[in-house]
C-alpha atoms as a PDB file:
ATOM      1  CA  UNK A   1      15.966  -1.939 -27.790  1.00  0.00           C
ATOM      2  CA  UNK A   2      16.202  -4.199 -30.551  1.00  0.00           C
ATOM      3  CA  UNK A   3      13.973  -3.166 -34.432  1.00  0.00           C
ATOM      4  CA  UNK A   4      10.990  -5.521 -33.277  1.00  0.00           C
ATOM      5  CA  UNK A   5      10.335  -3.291 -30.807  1.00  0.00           C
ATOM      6  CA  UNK A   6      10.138  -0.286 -32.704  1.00  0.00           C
ATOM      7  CA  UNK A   7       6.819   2.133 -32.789  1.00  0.00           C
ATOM      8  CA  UNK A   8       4.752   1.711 -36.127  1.00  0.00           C
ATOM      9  CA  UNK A   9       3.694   4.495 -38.159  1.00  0.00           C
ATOM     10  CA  UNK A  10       0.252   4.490 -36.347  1.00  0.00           C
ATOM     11  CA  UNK A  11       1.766   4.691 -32.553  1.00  0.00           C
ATOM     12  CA  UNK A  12       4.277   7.387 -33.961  1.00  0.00           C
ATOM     13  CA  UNK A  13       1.272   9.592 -35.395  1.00  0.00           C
ATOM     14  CA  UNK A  14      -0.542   9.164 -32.318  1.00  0.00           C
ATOM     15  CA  UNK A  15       2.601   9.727 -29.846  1.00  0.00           C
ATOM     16  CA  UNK A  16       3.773  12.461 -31.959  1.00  0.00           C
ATOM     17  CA  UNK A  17       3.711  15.521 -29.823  1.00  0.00           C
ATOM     18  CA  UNK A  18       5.627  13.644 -26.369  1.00  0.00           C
ATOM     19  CA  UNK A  19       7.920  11.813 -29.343  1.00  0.00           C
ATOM     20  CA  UNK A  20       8.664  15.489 -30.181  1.00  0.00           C
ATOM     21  CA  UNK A  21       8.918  15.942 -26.729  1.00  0.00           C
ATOM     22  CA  UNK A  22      10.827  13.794 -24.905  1.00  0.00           C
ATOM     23  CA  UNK A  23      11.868  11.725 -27.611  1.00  0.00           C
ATOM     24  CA  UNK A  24      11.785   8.335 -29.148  1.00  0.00           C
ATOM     25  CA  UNK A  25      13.389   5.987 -26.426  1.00  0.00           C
ATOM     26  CA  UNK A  26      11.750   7.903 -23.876  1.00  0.00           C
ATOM     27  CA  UNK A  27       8.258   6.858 -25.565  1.00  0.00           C
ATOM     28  CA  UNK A  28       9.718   3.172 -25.828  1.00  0.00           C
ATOM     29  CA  UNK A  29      10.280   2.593 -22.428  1.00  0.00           C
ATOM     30  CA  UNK A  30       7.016   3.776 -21.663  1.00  0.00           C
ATOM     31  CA  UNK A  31       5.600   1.594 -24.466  1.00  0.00           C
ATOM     32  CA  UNK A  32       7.355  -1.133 -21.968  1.00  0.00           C
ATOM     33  CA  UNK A  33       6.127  -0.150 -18.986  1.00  0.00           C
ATOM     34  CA  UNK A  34       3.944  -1.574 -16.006  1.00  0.00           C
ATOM     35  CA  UNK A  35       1.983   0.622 -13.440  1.00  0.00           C
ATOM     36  CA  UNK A  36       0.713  -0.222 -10.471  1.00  0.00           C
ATOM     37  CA  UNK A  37      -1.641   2.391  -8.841  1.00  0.00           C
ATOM     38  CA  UNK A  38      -3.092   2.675  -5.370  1.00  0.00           C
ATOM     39  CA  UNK A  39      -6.163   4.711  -5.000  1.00  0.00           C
ATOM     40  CA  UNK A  40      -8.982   6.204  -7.016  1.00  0.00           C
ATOM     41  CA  UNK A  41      -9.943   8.912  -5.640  1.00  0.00           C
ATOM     42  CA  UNK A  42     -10.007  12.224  -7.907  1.00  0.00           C
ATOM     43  CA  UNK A  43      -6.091  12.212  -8.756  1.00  0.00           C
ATOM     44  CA  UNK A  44      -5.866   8.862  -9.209  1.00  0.00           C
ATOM     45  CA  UNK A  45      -8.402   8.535 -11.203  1.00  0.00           C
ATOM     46  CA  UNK A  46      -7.126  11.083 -13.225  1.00  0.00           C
ATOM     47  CA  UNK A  47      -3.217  10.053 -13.194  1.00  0.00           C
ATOM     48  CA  UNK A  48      -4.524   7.089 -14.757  1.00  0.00           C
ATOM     49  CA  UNK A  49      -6.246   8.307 -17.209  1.00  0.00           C
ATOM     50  CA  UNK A  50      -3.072  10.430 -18.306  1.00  0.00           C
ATOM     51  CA  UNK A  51      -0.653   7.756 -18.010  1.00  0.00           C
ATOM     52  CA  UNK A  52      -3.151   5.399 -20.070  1.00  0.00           C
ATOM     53  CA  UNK A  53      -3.116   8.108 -22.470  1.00  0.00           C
ATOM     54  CA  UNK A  54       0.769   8.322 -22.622  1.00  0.00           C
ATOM     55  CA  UNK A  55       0.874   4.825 -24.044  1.00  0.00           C
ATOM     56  CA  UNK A  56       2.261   2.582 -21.092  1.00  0.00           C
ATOM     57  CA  UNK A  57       1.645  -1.247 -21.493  1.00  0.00           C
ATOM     58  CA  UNK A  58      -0.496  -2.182 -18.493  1.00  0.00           C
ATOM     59  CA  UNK A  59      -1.771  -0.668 -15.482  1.00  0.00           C
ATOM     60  CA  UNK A  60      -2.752  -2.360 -12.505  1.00  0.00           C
ATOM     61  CA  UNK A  61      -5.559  -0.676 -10.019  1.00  0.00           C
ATOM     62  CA  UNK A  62      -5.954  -1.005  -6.695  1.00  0.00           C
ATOM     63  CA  UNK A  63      -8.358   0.321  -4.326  1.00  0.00           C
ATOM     64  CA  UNK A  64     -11.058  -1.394  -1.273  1.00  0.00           C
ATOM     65  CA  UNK A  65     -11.999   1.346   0.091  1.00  0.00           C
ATOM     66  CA  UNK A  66     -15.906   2.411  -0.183  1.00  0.00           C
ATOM     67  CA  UNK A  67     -17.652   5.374  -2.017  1.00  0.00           C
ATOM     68  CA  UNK A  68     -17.857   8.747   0.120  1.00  0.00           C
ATOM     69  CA  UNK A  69     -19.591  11.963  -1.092  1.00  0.00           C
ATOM     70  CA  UNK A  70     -16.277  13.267  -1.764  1.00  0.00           C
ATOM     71  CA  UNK A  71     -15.462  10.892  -3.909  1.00  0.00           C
ATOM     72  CA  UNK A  72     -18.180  12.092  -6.016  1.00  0.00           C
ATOM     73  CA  UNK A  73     -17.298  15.614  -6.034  1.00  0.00           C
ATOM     74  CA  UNK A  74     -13.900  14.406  -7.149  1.00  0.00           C
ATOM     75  CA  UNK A  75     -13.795  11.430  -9.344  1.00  0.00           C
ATOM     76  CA  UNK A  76     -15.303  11.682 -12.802  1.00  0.00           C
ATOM     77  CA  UNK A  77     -16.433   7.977 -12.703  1.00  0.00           C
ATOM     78  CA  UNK A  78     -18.634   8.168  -9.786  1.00  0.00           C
ATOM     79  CA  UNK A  79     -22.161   8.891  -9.536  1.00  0.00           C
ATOM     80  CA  UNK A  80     -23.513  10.488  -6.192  1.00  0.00           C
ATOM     81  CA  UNK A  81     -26.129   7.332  -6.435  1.00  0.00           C
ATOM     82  CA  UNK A  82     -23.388   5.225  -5.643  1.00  0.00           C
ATOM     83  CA  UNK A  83     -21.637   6.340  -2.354  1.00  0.00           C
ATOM     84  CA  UNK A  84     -21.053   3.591   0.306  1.00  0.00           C
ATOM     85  CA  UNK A  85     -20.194   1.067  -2.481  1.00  0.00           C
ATOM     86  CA  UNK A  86     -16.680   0.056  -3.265  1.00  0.00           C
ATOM     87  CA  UNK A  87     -14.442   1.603  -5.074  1.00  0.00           C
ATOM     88  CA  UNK A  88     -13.271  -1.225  -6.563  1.00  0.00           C
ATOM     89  CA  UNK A  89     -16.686  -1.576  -8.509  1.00  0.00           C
ATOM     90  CA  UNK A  90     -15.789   1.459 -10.205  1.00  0.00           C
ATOM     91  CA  UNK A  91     -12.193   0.380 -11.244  1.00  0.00           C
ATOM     92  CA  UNK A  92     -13.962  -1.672 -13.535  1.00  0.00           C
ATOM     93  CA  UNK A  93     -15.755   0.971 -15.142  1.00  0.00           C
ATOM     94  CA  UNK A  94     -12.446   2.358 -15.427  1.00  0.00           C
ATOM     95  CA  UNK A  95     -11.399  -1.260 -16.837  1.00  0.00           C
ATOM     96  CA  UNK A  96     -13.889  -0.165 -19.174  1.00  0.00           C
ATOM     97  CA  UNK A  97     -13.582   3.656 -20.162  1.00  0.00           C
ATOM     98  CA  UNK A  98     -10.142   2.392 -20.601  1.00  0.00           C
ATOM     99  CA  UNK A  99     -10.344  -0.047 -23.482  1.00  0.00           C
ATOM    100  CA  UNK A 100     -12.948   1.825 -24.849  1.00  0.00           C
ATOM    101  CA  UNK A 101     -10.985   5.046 -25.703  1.00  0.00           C
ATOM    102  CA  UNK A 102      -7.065   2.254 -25.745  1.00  0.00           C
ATOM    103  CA  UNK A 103      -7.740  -0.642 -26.374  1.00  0.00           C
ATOM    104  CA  UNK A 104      -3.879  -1.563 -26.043  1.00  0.00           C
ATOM    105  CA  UNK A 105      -3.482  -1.076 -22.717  1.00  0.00           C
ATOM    106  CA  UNK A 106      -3.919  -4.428 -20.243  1.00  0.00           C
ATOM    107  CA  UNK A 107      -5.476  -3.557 -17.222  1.00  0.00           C
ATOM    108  CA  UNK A 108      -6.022  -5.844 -13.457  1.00  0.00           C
ATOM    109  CA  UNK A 109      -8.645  -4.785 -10.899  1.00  0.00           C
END
Protein backbone atom coordinates (compact mmCIF):
# COMPACT_ATOMS: atom_id res chain seq x y z
CA UNK A 1 0.00 0.00 0.00
CA UNK A 2 1.34 3.14 -1.06
CA UNK A 3 1.70 6.53 2.02
CA UNK A 4 -1.75 8.01 0.72
CA UNK A 5 -3.29 5.27 2.01
CA UNK A 6 -2.00 5.34 5.33
CA UNK A 7 -4.36 5.56 8.68
CA UNK A 8 -4.37 9.18 10.26
CA UNK A 9 -3.76 9.80 13.76
CA UNK A 10 -7.59 9.80 14.41
CA UNK A 11 -8.32 6.17 12.69
CA UNK A 12 -5.09 4.91 14.55
CA UNK A 13 -6.50 6.15 18.07
CA UNK A 14 -9.72 4.72 17.31
CA UNK A 15 -8.33 1.26 15.75
CA UNK A 16 -5.83 1.07 18.39
CA UNK A 17 -6.57 -2.05 20.29
CA UNK A 18 -7.09 -4.57 16.75
CA UNK A 19 -3.86 -2.31 15.36
CA UNK A 20 -2.25 -3.77 18.53
CA UNK A 21 -3.81 -6.76 17.62
CA UNK A 22 -3.51 -7.88 14.42
CA UNK A 23 -1.50 -5.20 13.20
CA UNK A 24 -1.25 -2.31 10.86
CA UNK A 25 -1.71 -3.91 7.29
CA UNK A 26 -4.15 -6.15 8.66
CA UNK A 27 -6.32 -2.92 9.66
CA UNK A 28 -5.50 -1.49 6.04
CA UNK A 29 -6.93 -4.05 4.14
CA UNK A 30 -9.88 -3.90 6.11
CA UNK A 31 -9.89 -0.09 5.76
CA UNK A 32 -10.16 -1.39 1.88
CA UNK A 33 -12.63 -3.67 2.14
CA UNK A 34 -16.24 -4.38 0.69
CA UNK A 35 -18.92 -6.64 2.41
CA UNK A 36 -21.69 -8.00 1.13
CA UNK A 37 -24.13 -9.59 3.68
CA UNK A 38 -27.15 -11.81 3.25
CA UNK A 39 -29.61 -11.85 6.02
CA UNK A 40 -30.66 -9.89 9.07
CA UNK A 41 -31.80 -11.89 11.27
CA UNK A 42 -30.16 -11.75 14.93
CA UNK A 43 -26.45 -12.68 13.75
CA UNK A 44 -26.51 -10.77 10.95
CA UNK A 45 -27.61 -8.05 12.32
CA UNK A 46 -25.09 -8.26 14.73
CA UNK A 47 -22.00 -9.36 12.37
CA UNK A 48 -22.69 -6.17 10.87
CA UNK A 49 -22.64 -4.18 13.42
CA UNK A 50 -19.10 -5.67 14.43
CA UNK A 51 -17.64 -5.56 11.13
CA UNK A 52 -18.97 -1.80 10.76
CA UNK A 53 -17.26 -1.30 13.92
CA UNK A 54 -13.91 -2.87 12.70
CA UNK A 55 -13.58 -0.09 10.15
CA UNK A 56 -14.33 -1.83 6.67
CA UNK A 57 -15.19 0.62 3.76
CA UNK A 58 -18.71 -0.36 2.71
CA UNK A 59 -21.15 -2.91 3.43
CA UNK A 60 -23.80 -3.98 1.30
CA UNK A 61 -27.22 -5.58 2.93
CA UNK A 62 -29.37 -7.82 1.63
CA UNK A 63 -32.44 -9.32 2.84
CA UNK A 64 -36.57 -9.73 1.31
CA UNK A 65 -37.68 -11.75 3.54
CA UNK A 66 -40.63 -10.48 6.01
CA UNK A 67 -40.67 -9.81 9.86
CA UNK A 68 -41.49 -13.04 12.08
CA UNK A 69 -41.82 -12.98 15.91
CA UNK A 70 -38.50 -14.45 16.02
CA UNK A 71 -37.03 -11.96 14.43
CA UNK A 72 -38.00 -9.83 17.22
CA UNK A 73 -36.74 -11.90 19.92
CA UNK A 74 -33.49 -11.83 18.00
CA UNK A 75 -32.67 -8.72 16.17
CA UNK A 76 -32.05 -5.56 18.17
CA UNK A 77 -33.58 -3.36 15.38
CA UNK A 78 -36.95 -4.81 15.34
CA UNK A 79 -39.91 -3.92 17.20
CA UNK A 80 -42.58 -6.74 17.91
CA UNK A 81 -45.10 -3.94 16.26
CA UNK A 82 -43.55 -4.62 13.15
CA UNK A 83 -43.67 -8.41 12.30
CA UNK A 84 -45.01 -9.35 8.79
CA UNK A 85 -43.18 -6.31 7.28
CA UNK A 86 -39.98 -6.63 5.36
CA UNK A 87 -36.92 -6.91 6.49
CA UNK A 88 -35.57 -4.84 4.14
CA UNK A 89 -37.43 -1.79 5.80
CA UNK A 90 -35.33 -2.34 8.67
CA UNK A 91 -31.94 -2.46 6.76
CA UNK A 92 -32.50 1.03 6.46
CA UNK A 93 -32.75 1.69 9.97
CA UNK A 94 -29.64 -0.11 10.01
CA UNK A 95 -28.54 2.33 7.01
CA UNK A 96 -29.21 4.60 9.70
CA UNK A 97 -27.87 3.36 13.21
CA UNK A 98 -24.95 2.92 10.99
CA UNK A 99 -23.95 6.42 9.98
CA UNK A 100 -25.11 7.61 13.05
CA UNK A 101 -22.55 5.89 15.37
CA UNK A 102 -19.67 5.70 11.52
CA UNK A 103 -20.32 7.89 9.51
CA UNK A 104 -17.42 6.52 7.16
CA UNK A 105 -18.78 3.56 6.26
CA UNK A 106 -20.96 3.48 2.68
CA UNK A 107 -23.74 1.35 2.95
CA UNK A 108 -26.53 -0.20 -0.12
CA UNK A 109 -29.93 -1.63 0.87
Amino acid sequence: MSDQENITEDEAALYDRQIRLWGLDAQKRLRHSRVLLIGLRGLGAEIAKNIVLAGIKSLTLLDQTEVTEEDTCSQFLIPQSEIGKNVRYFSSILYFYVHDVWRDVSTVT
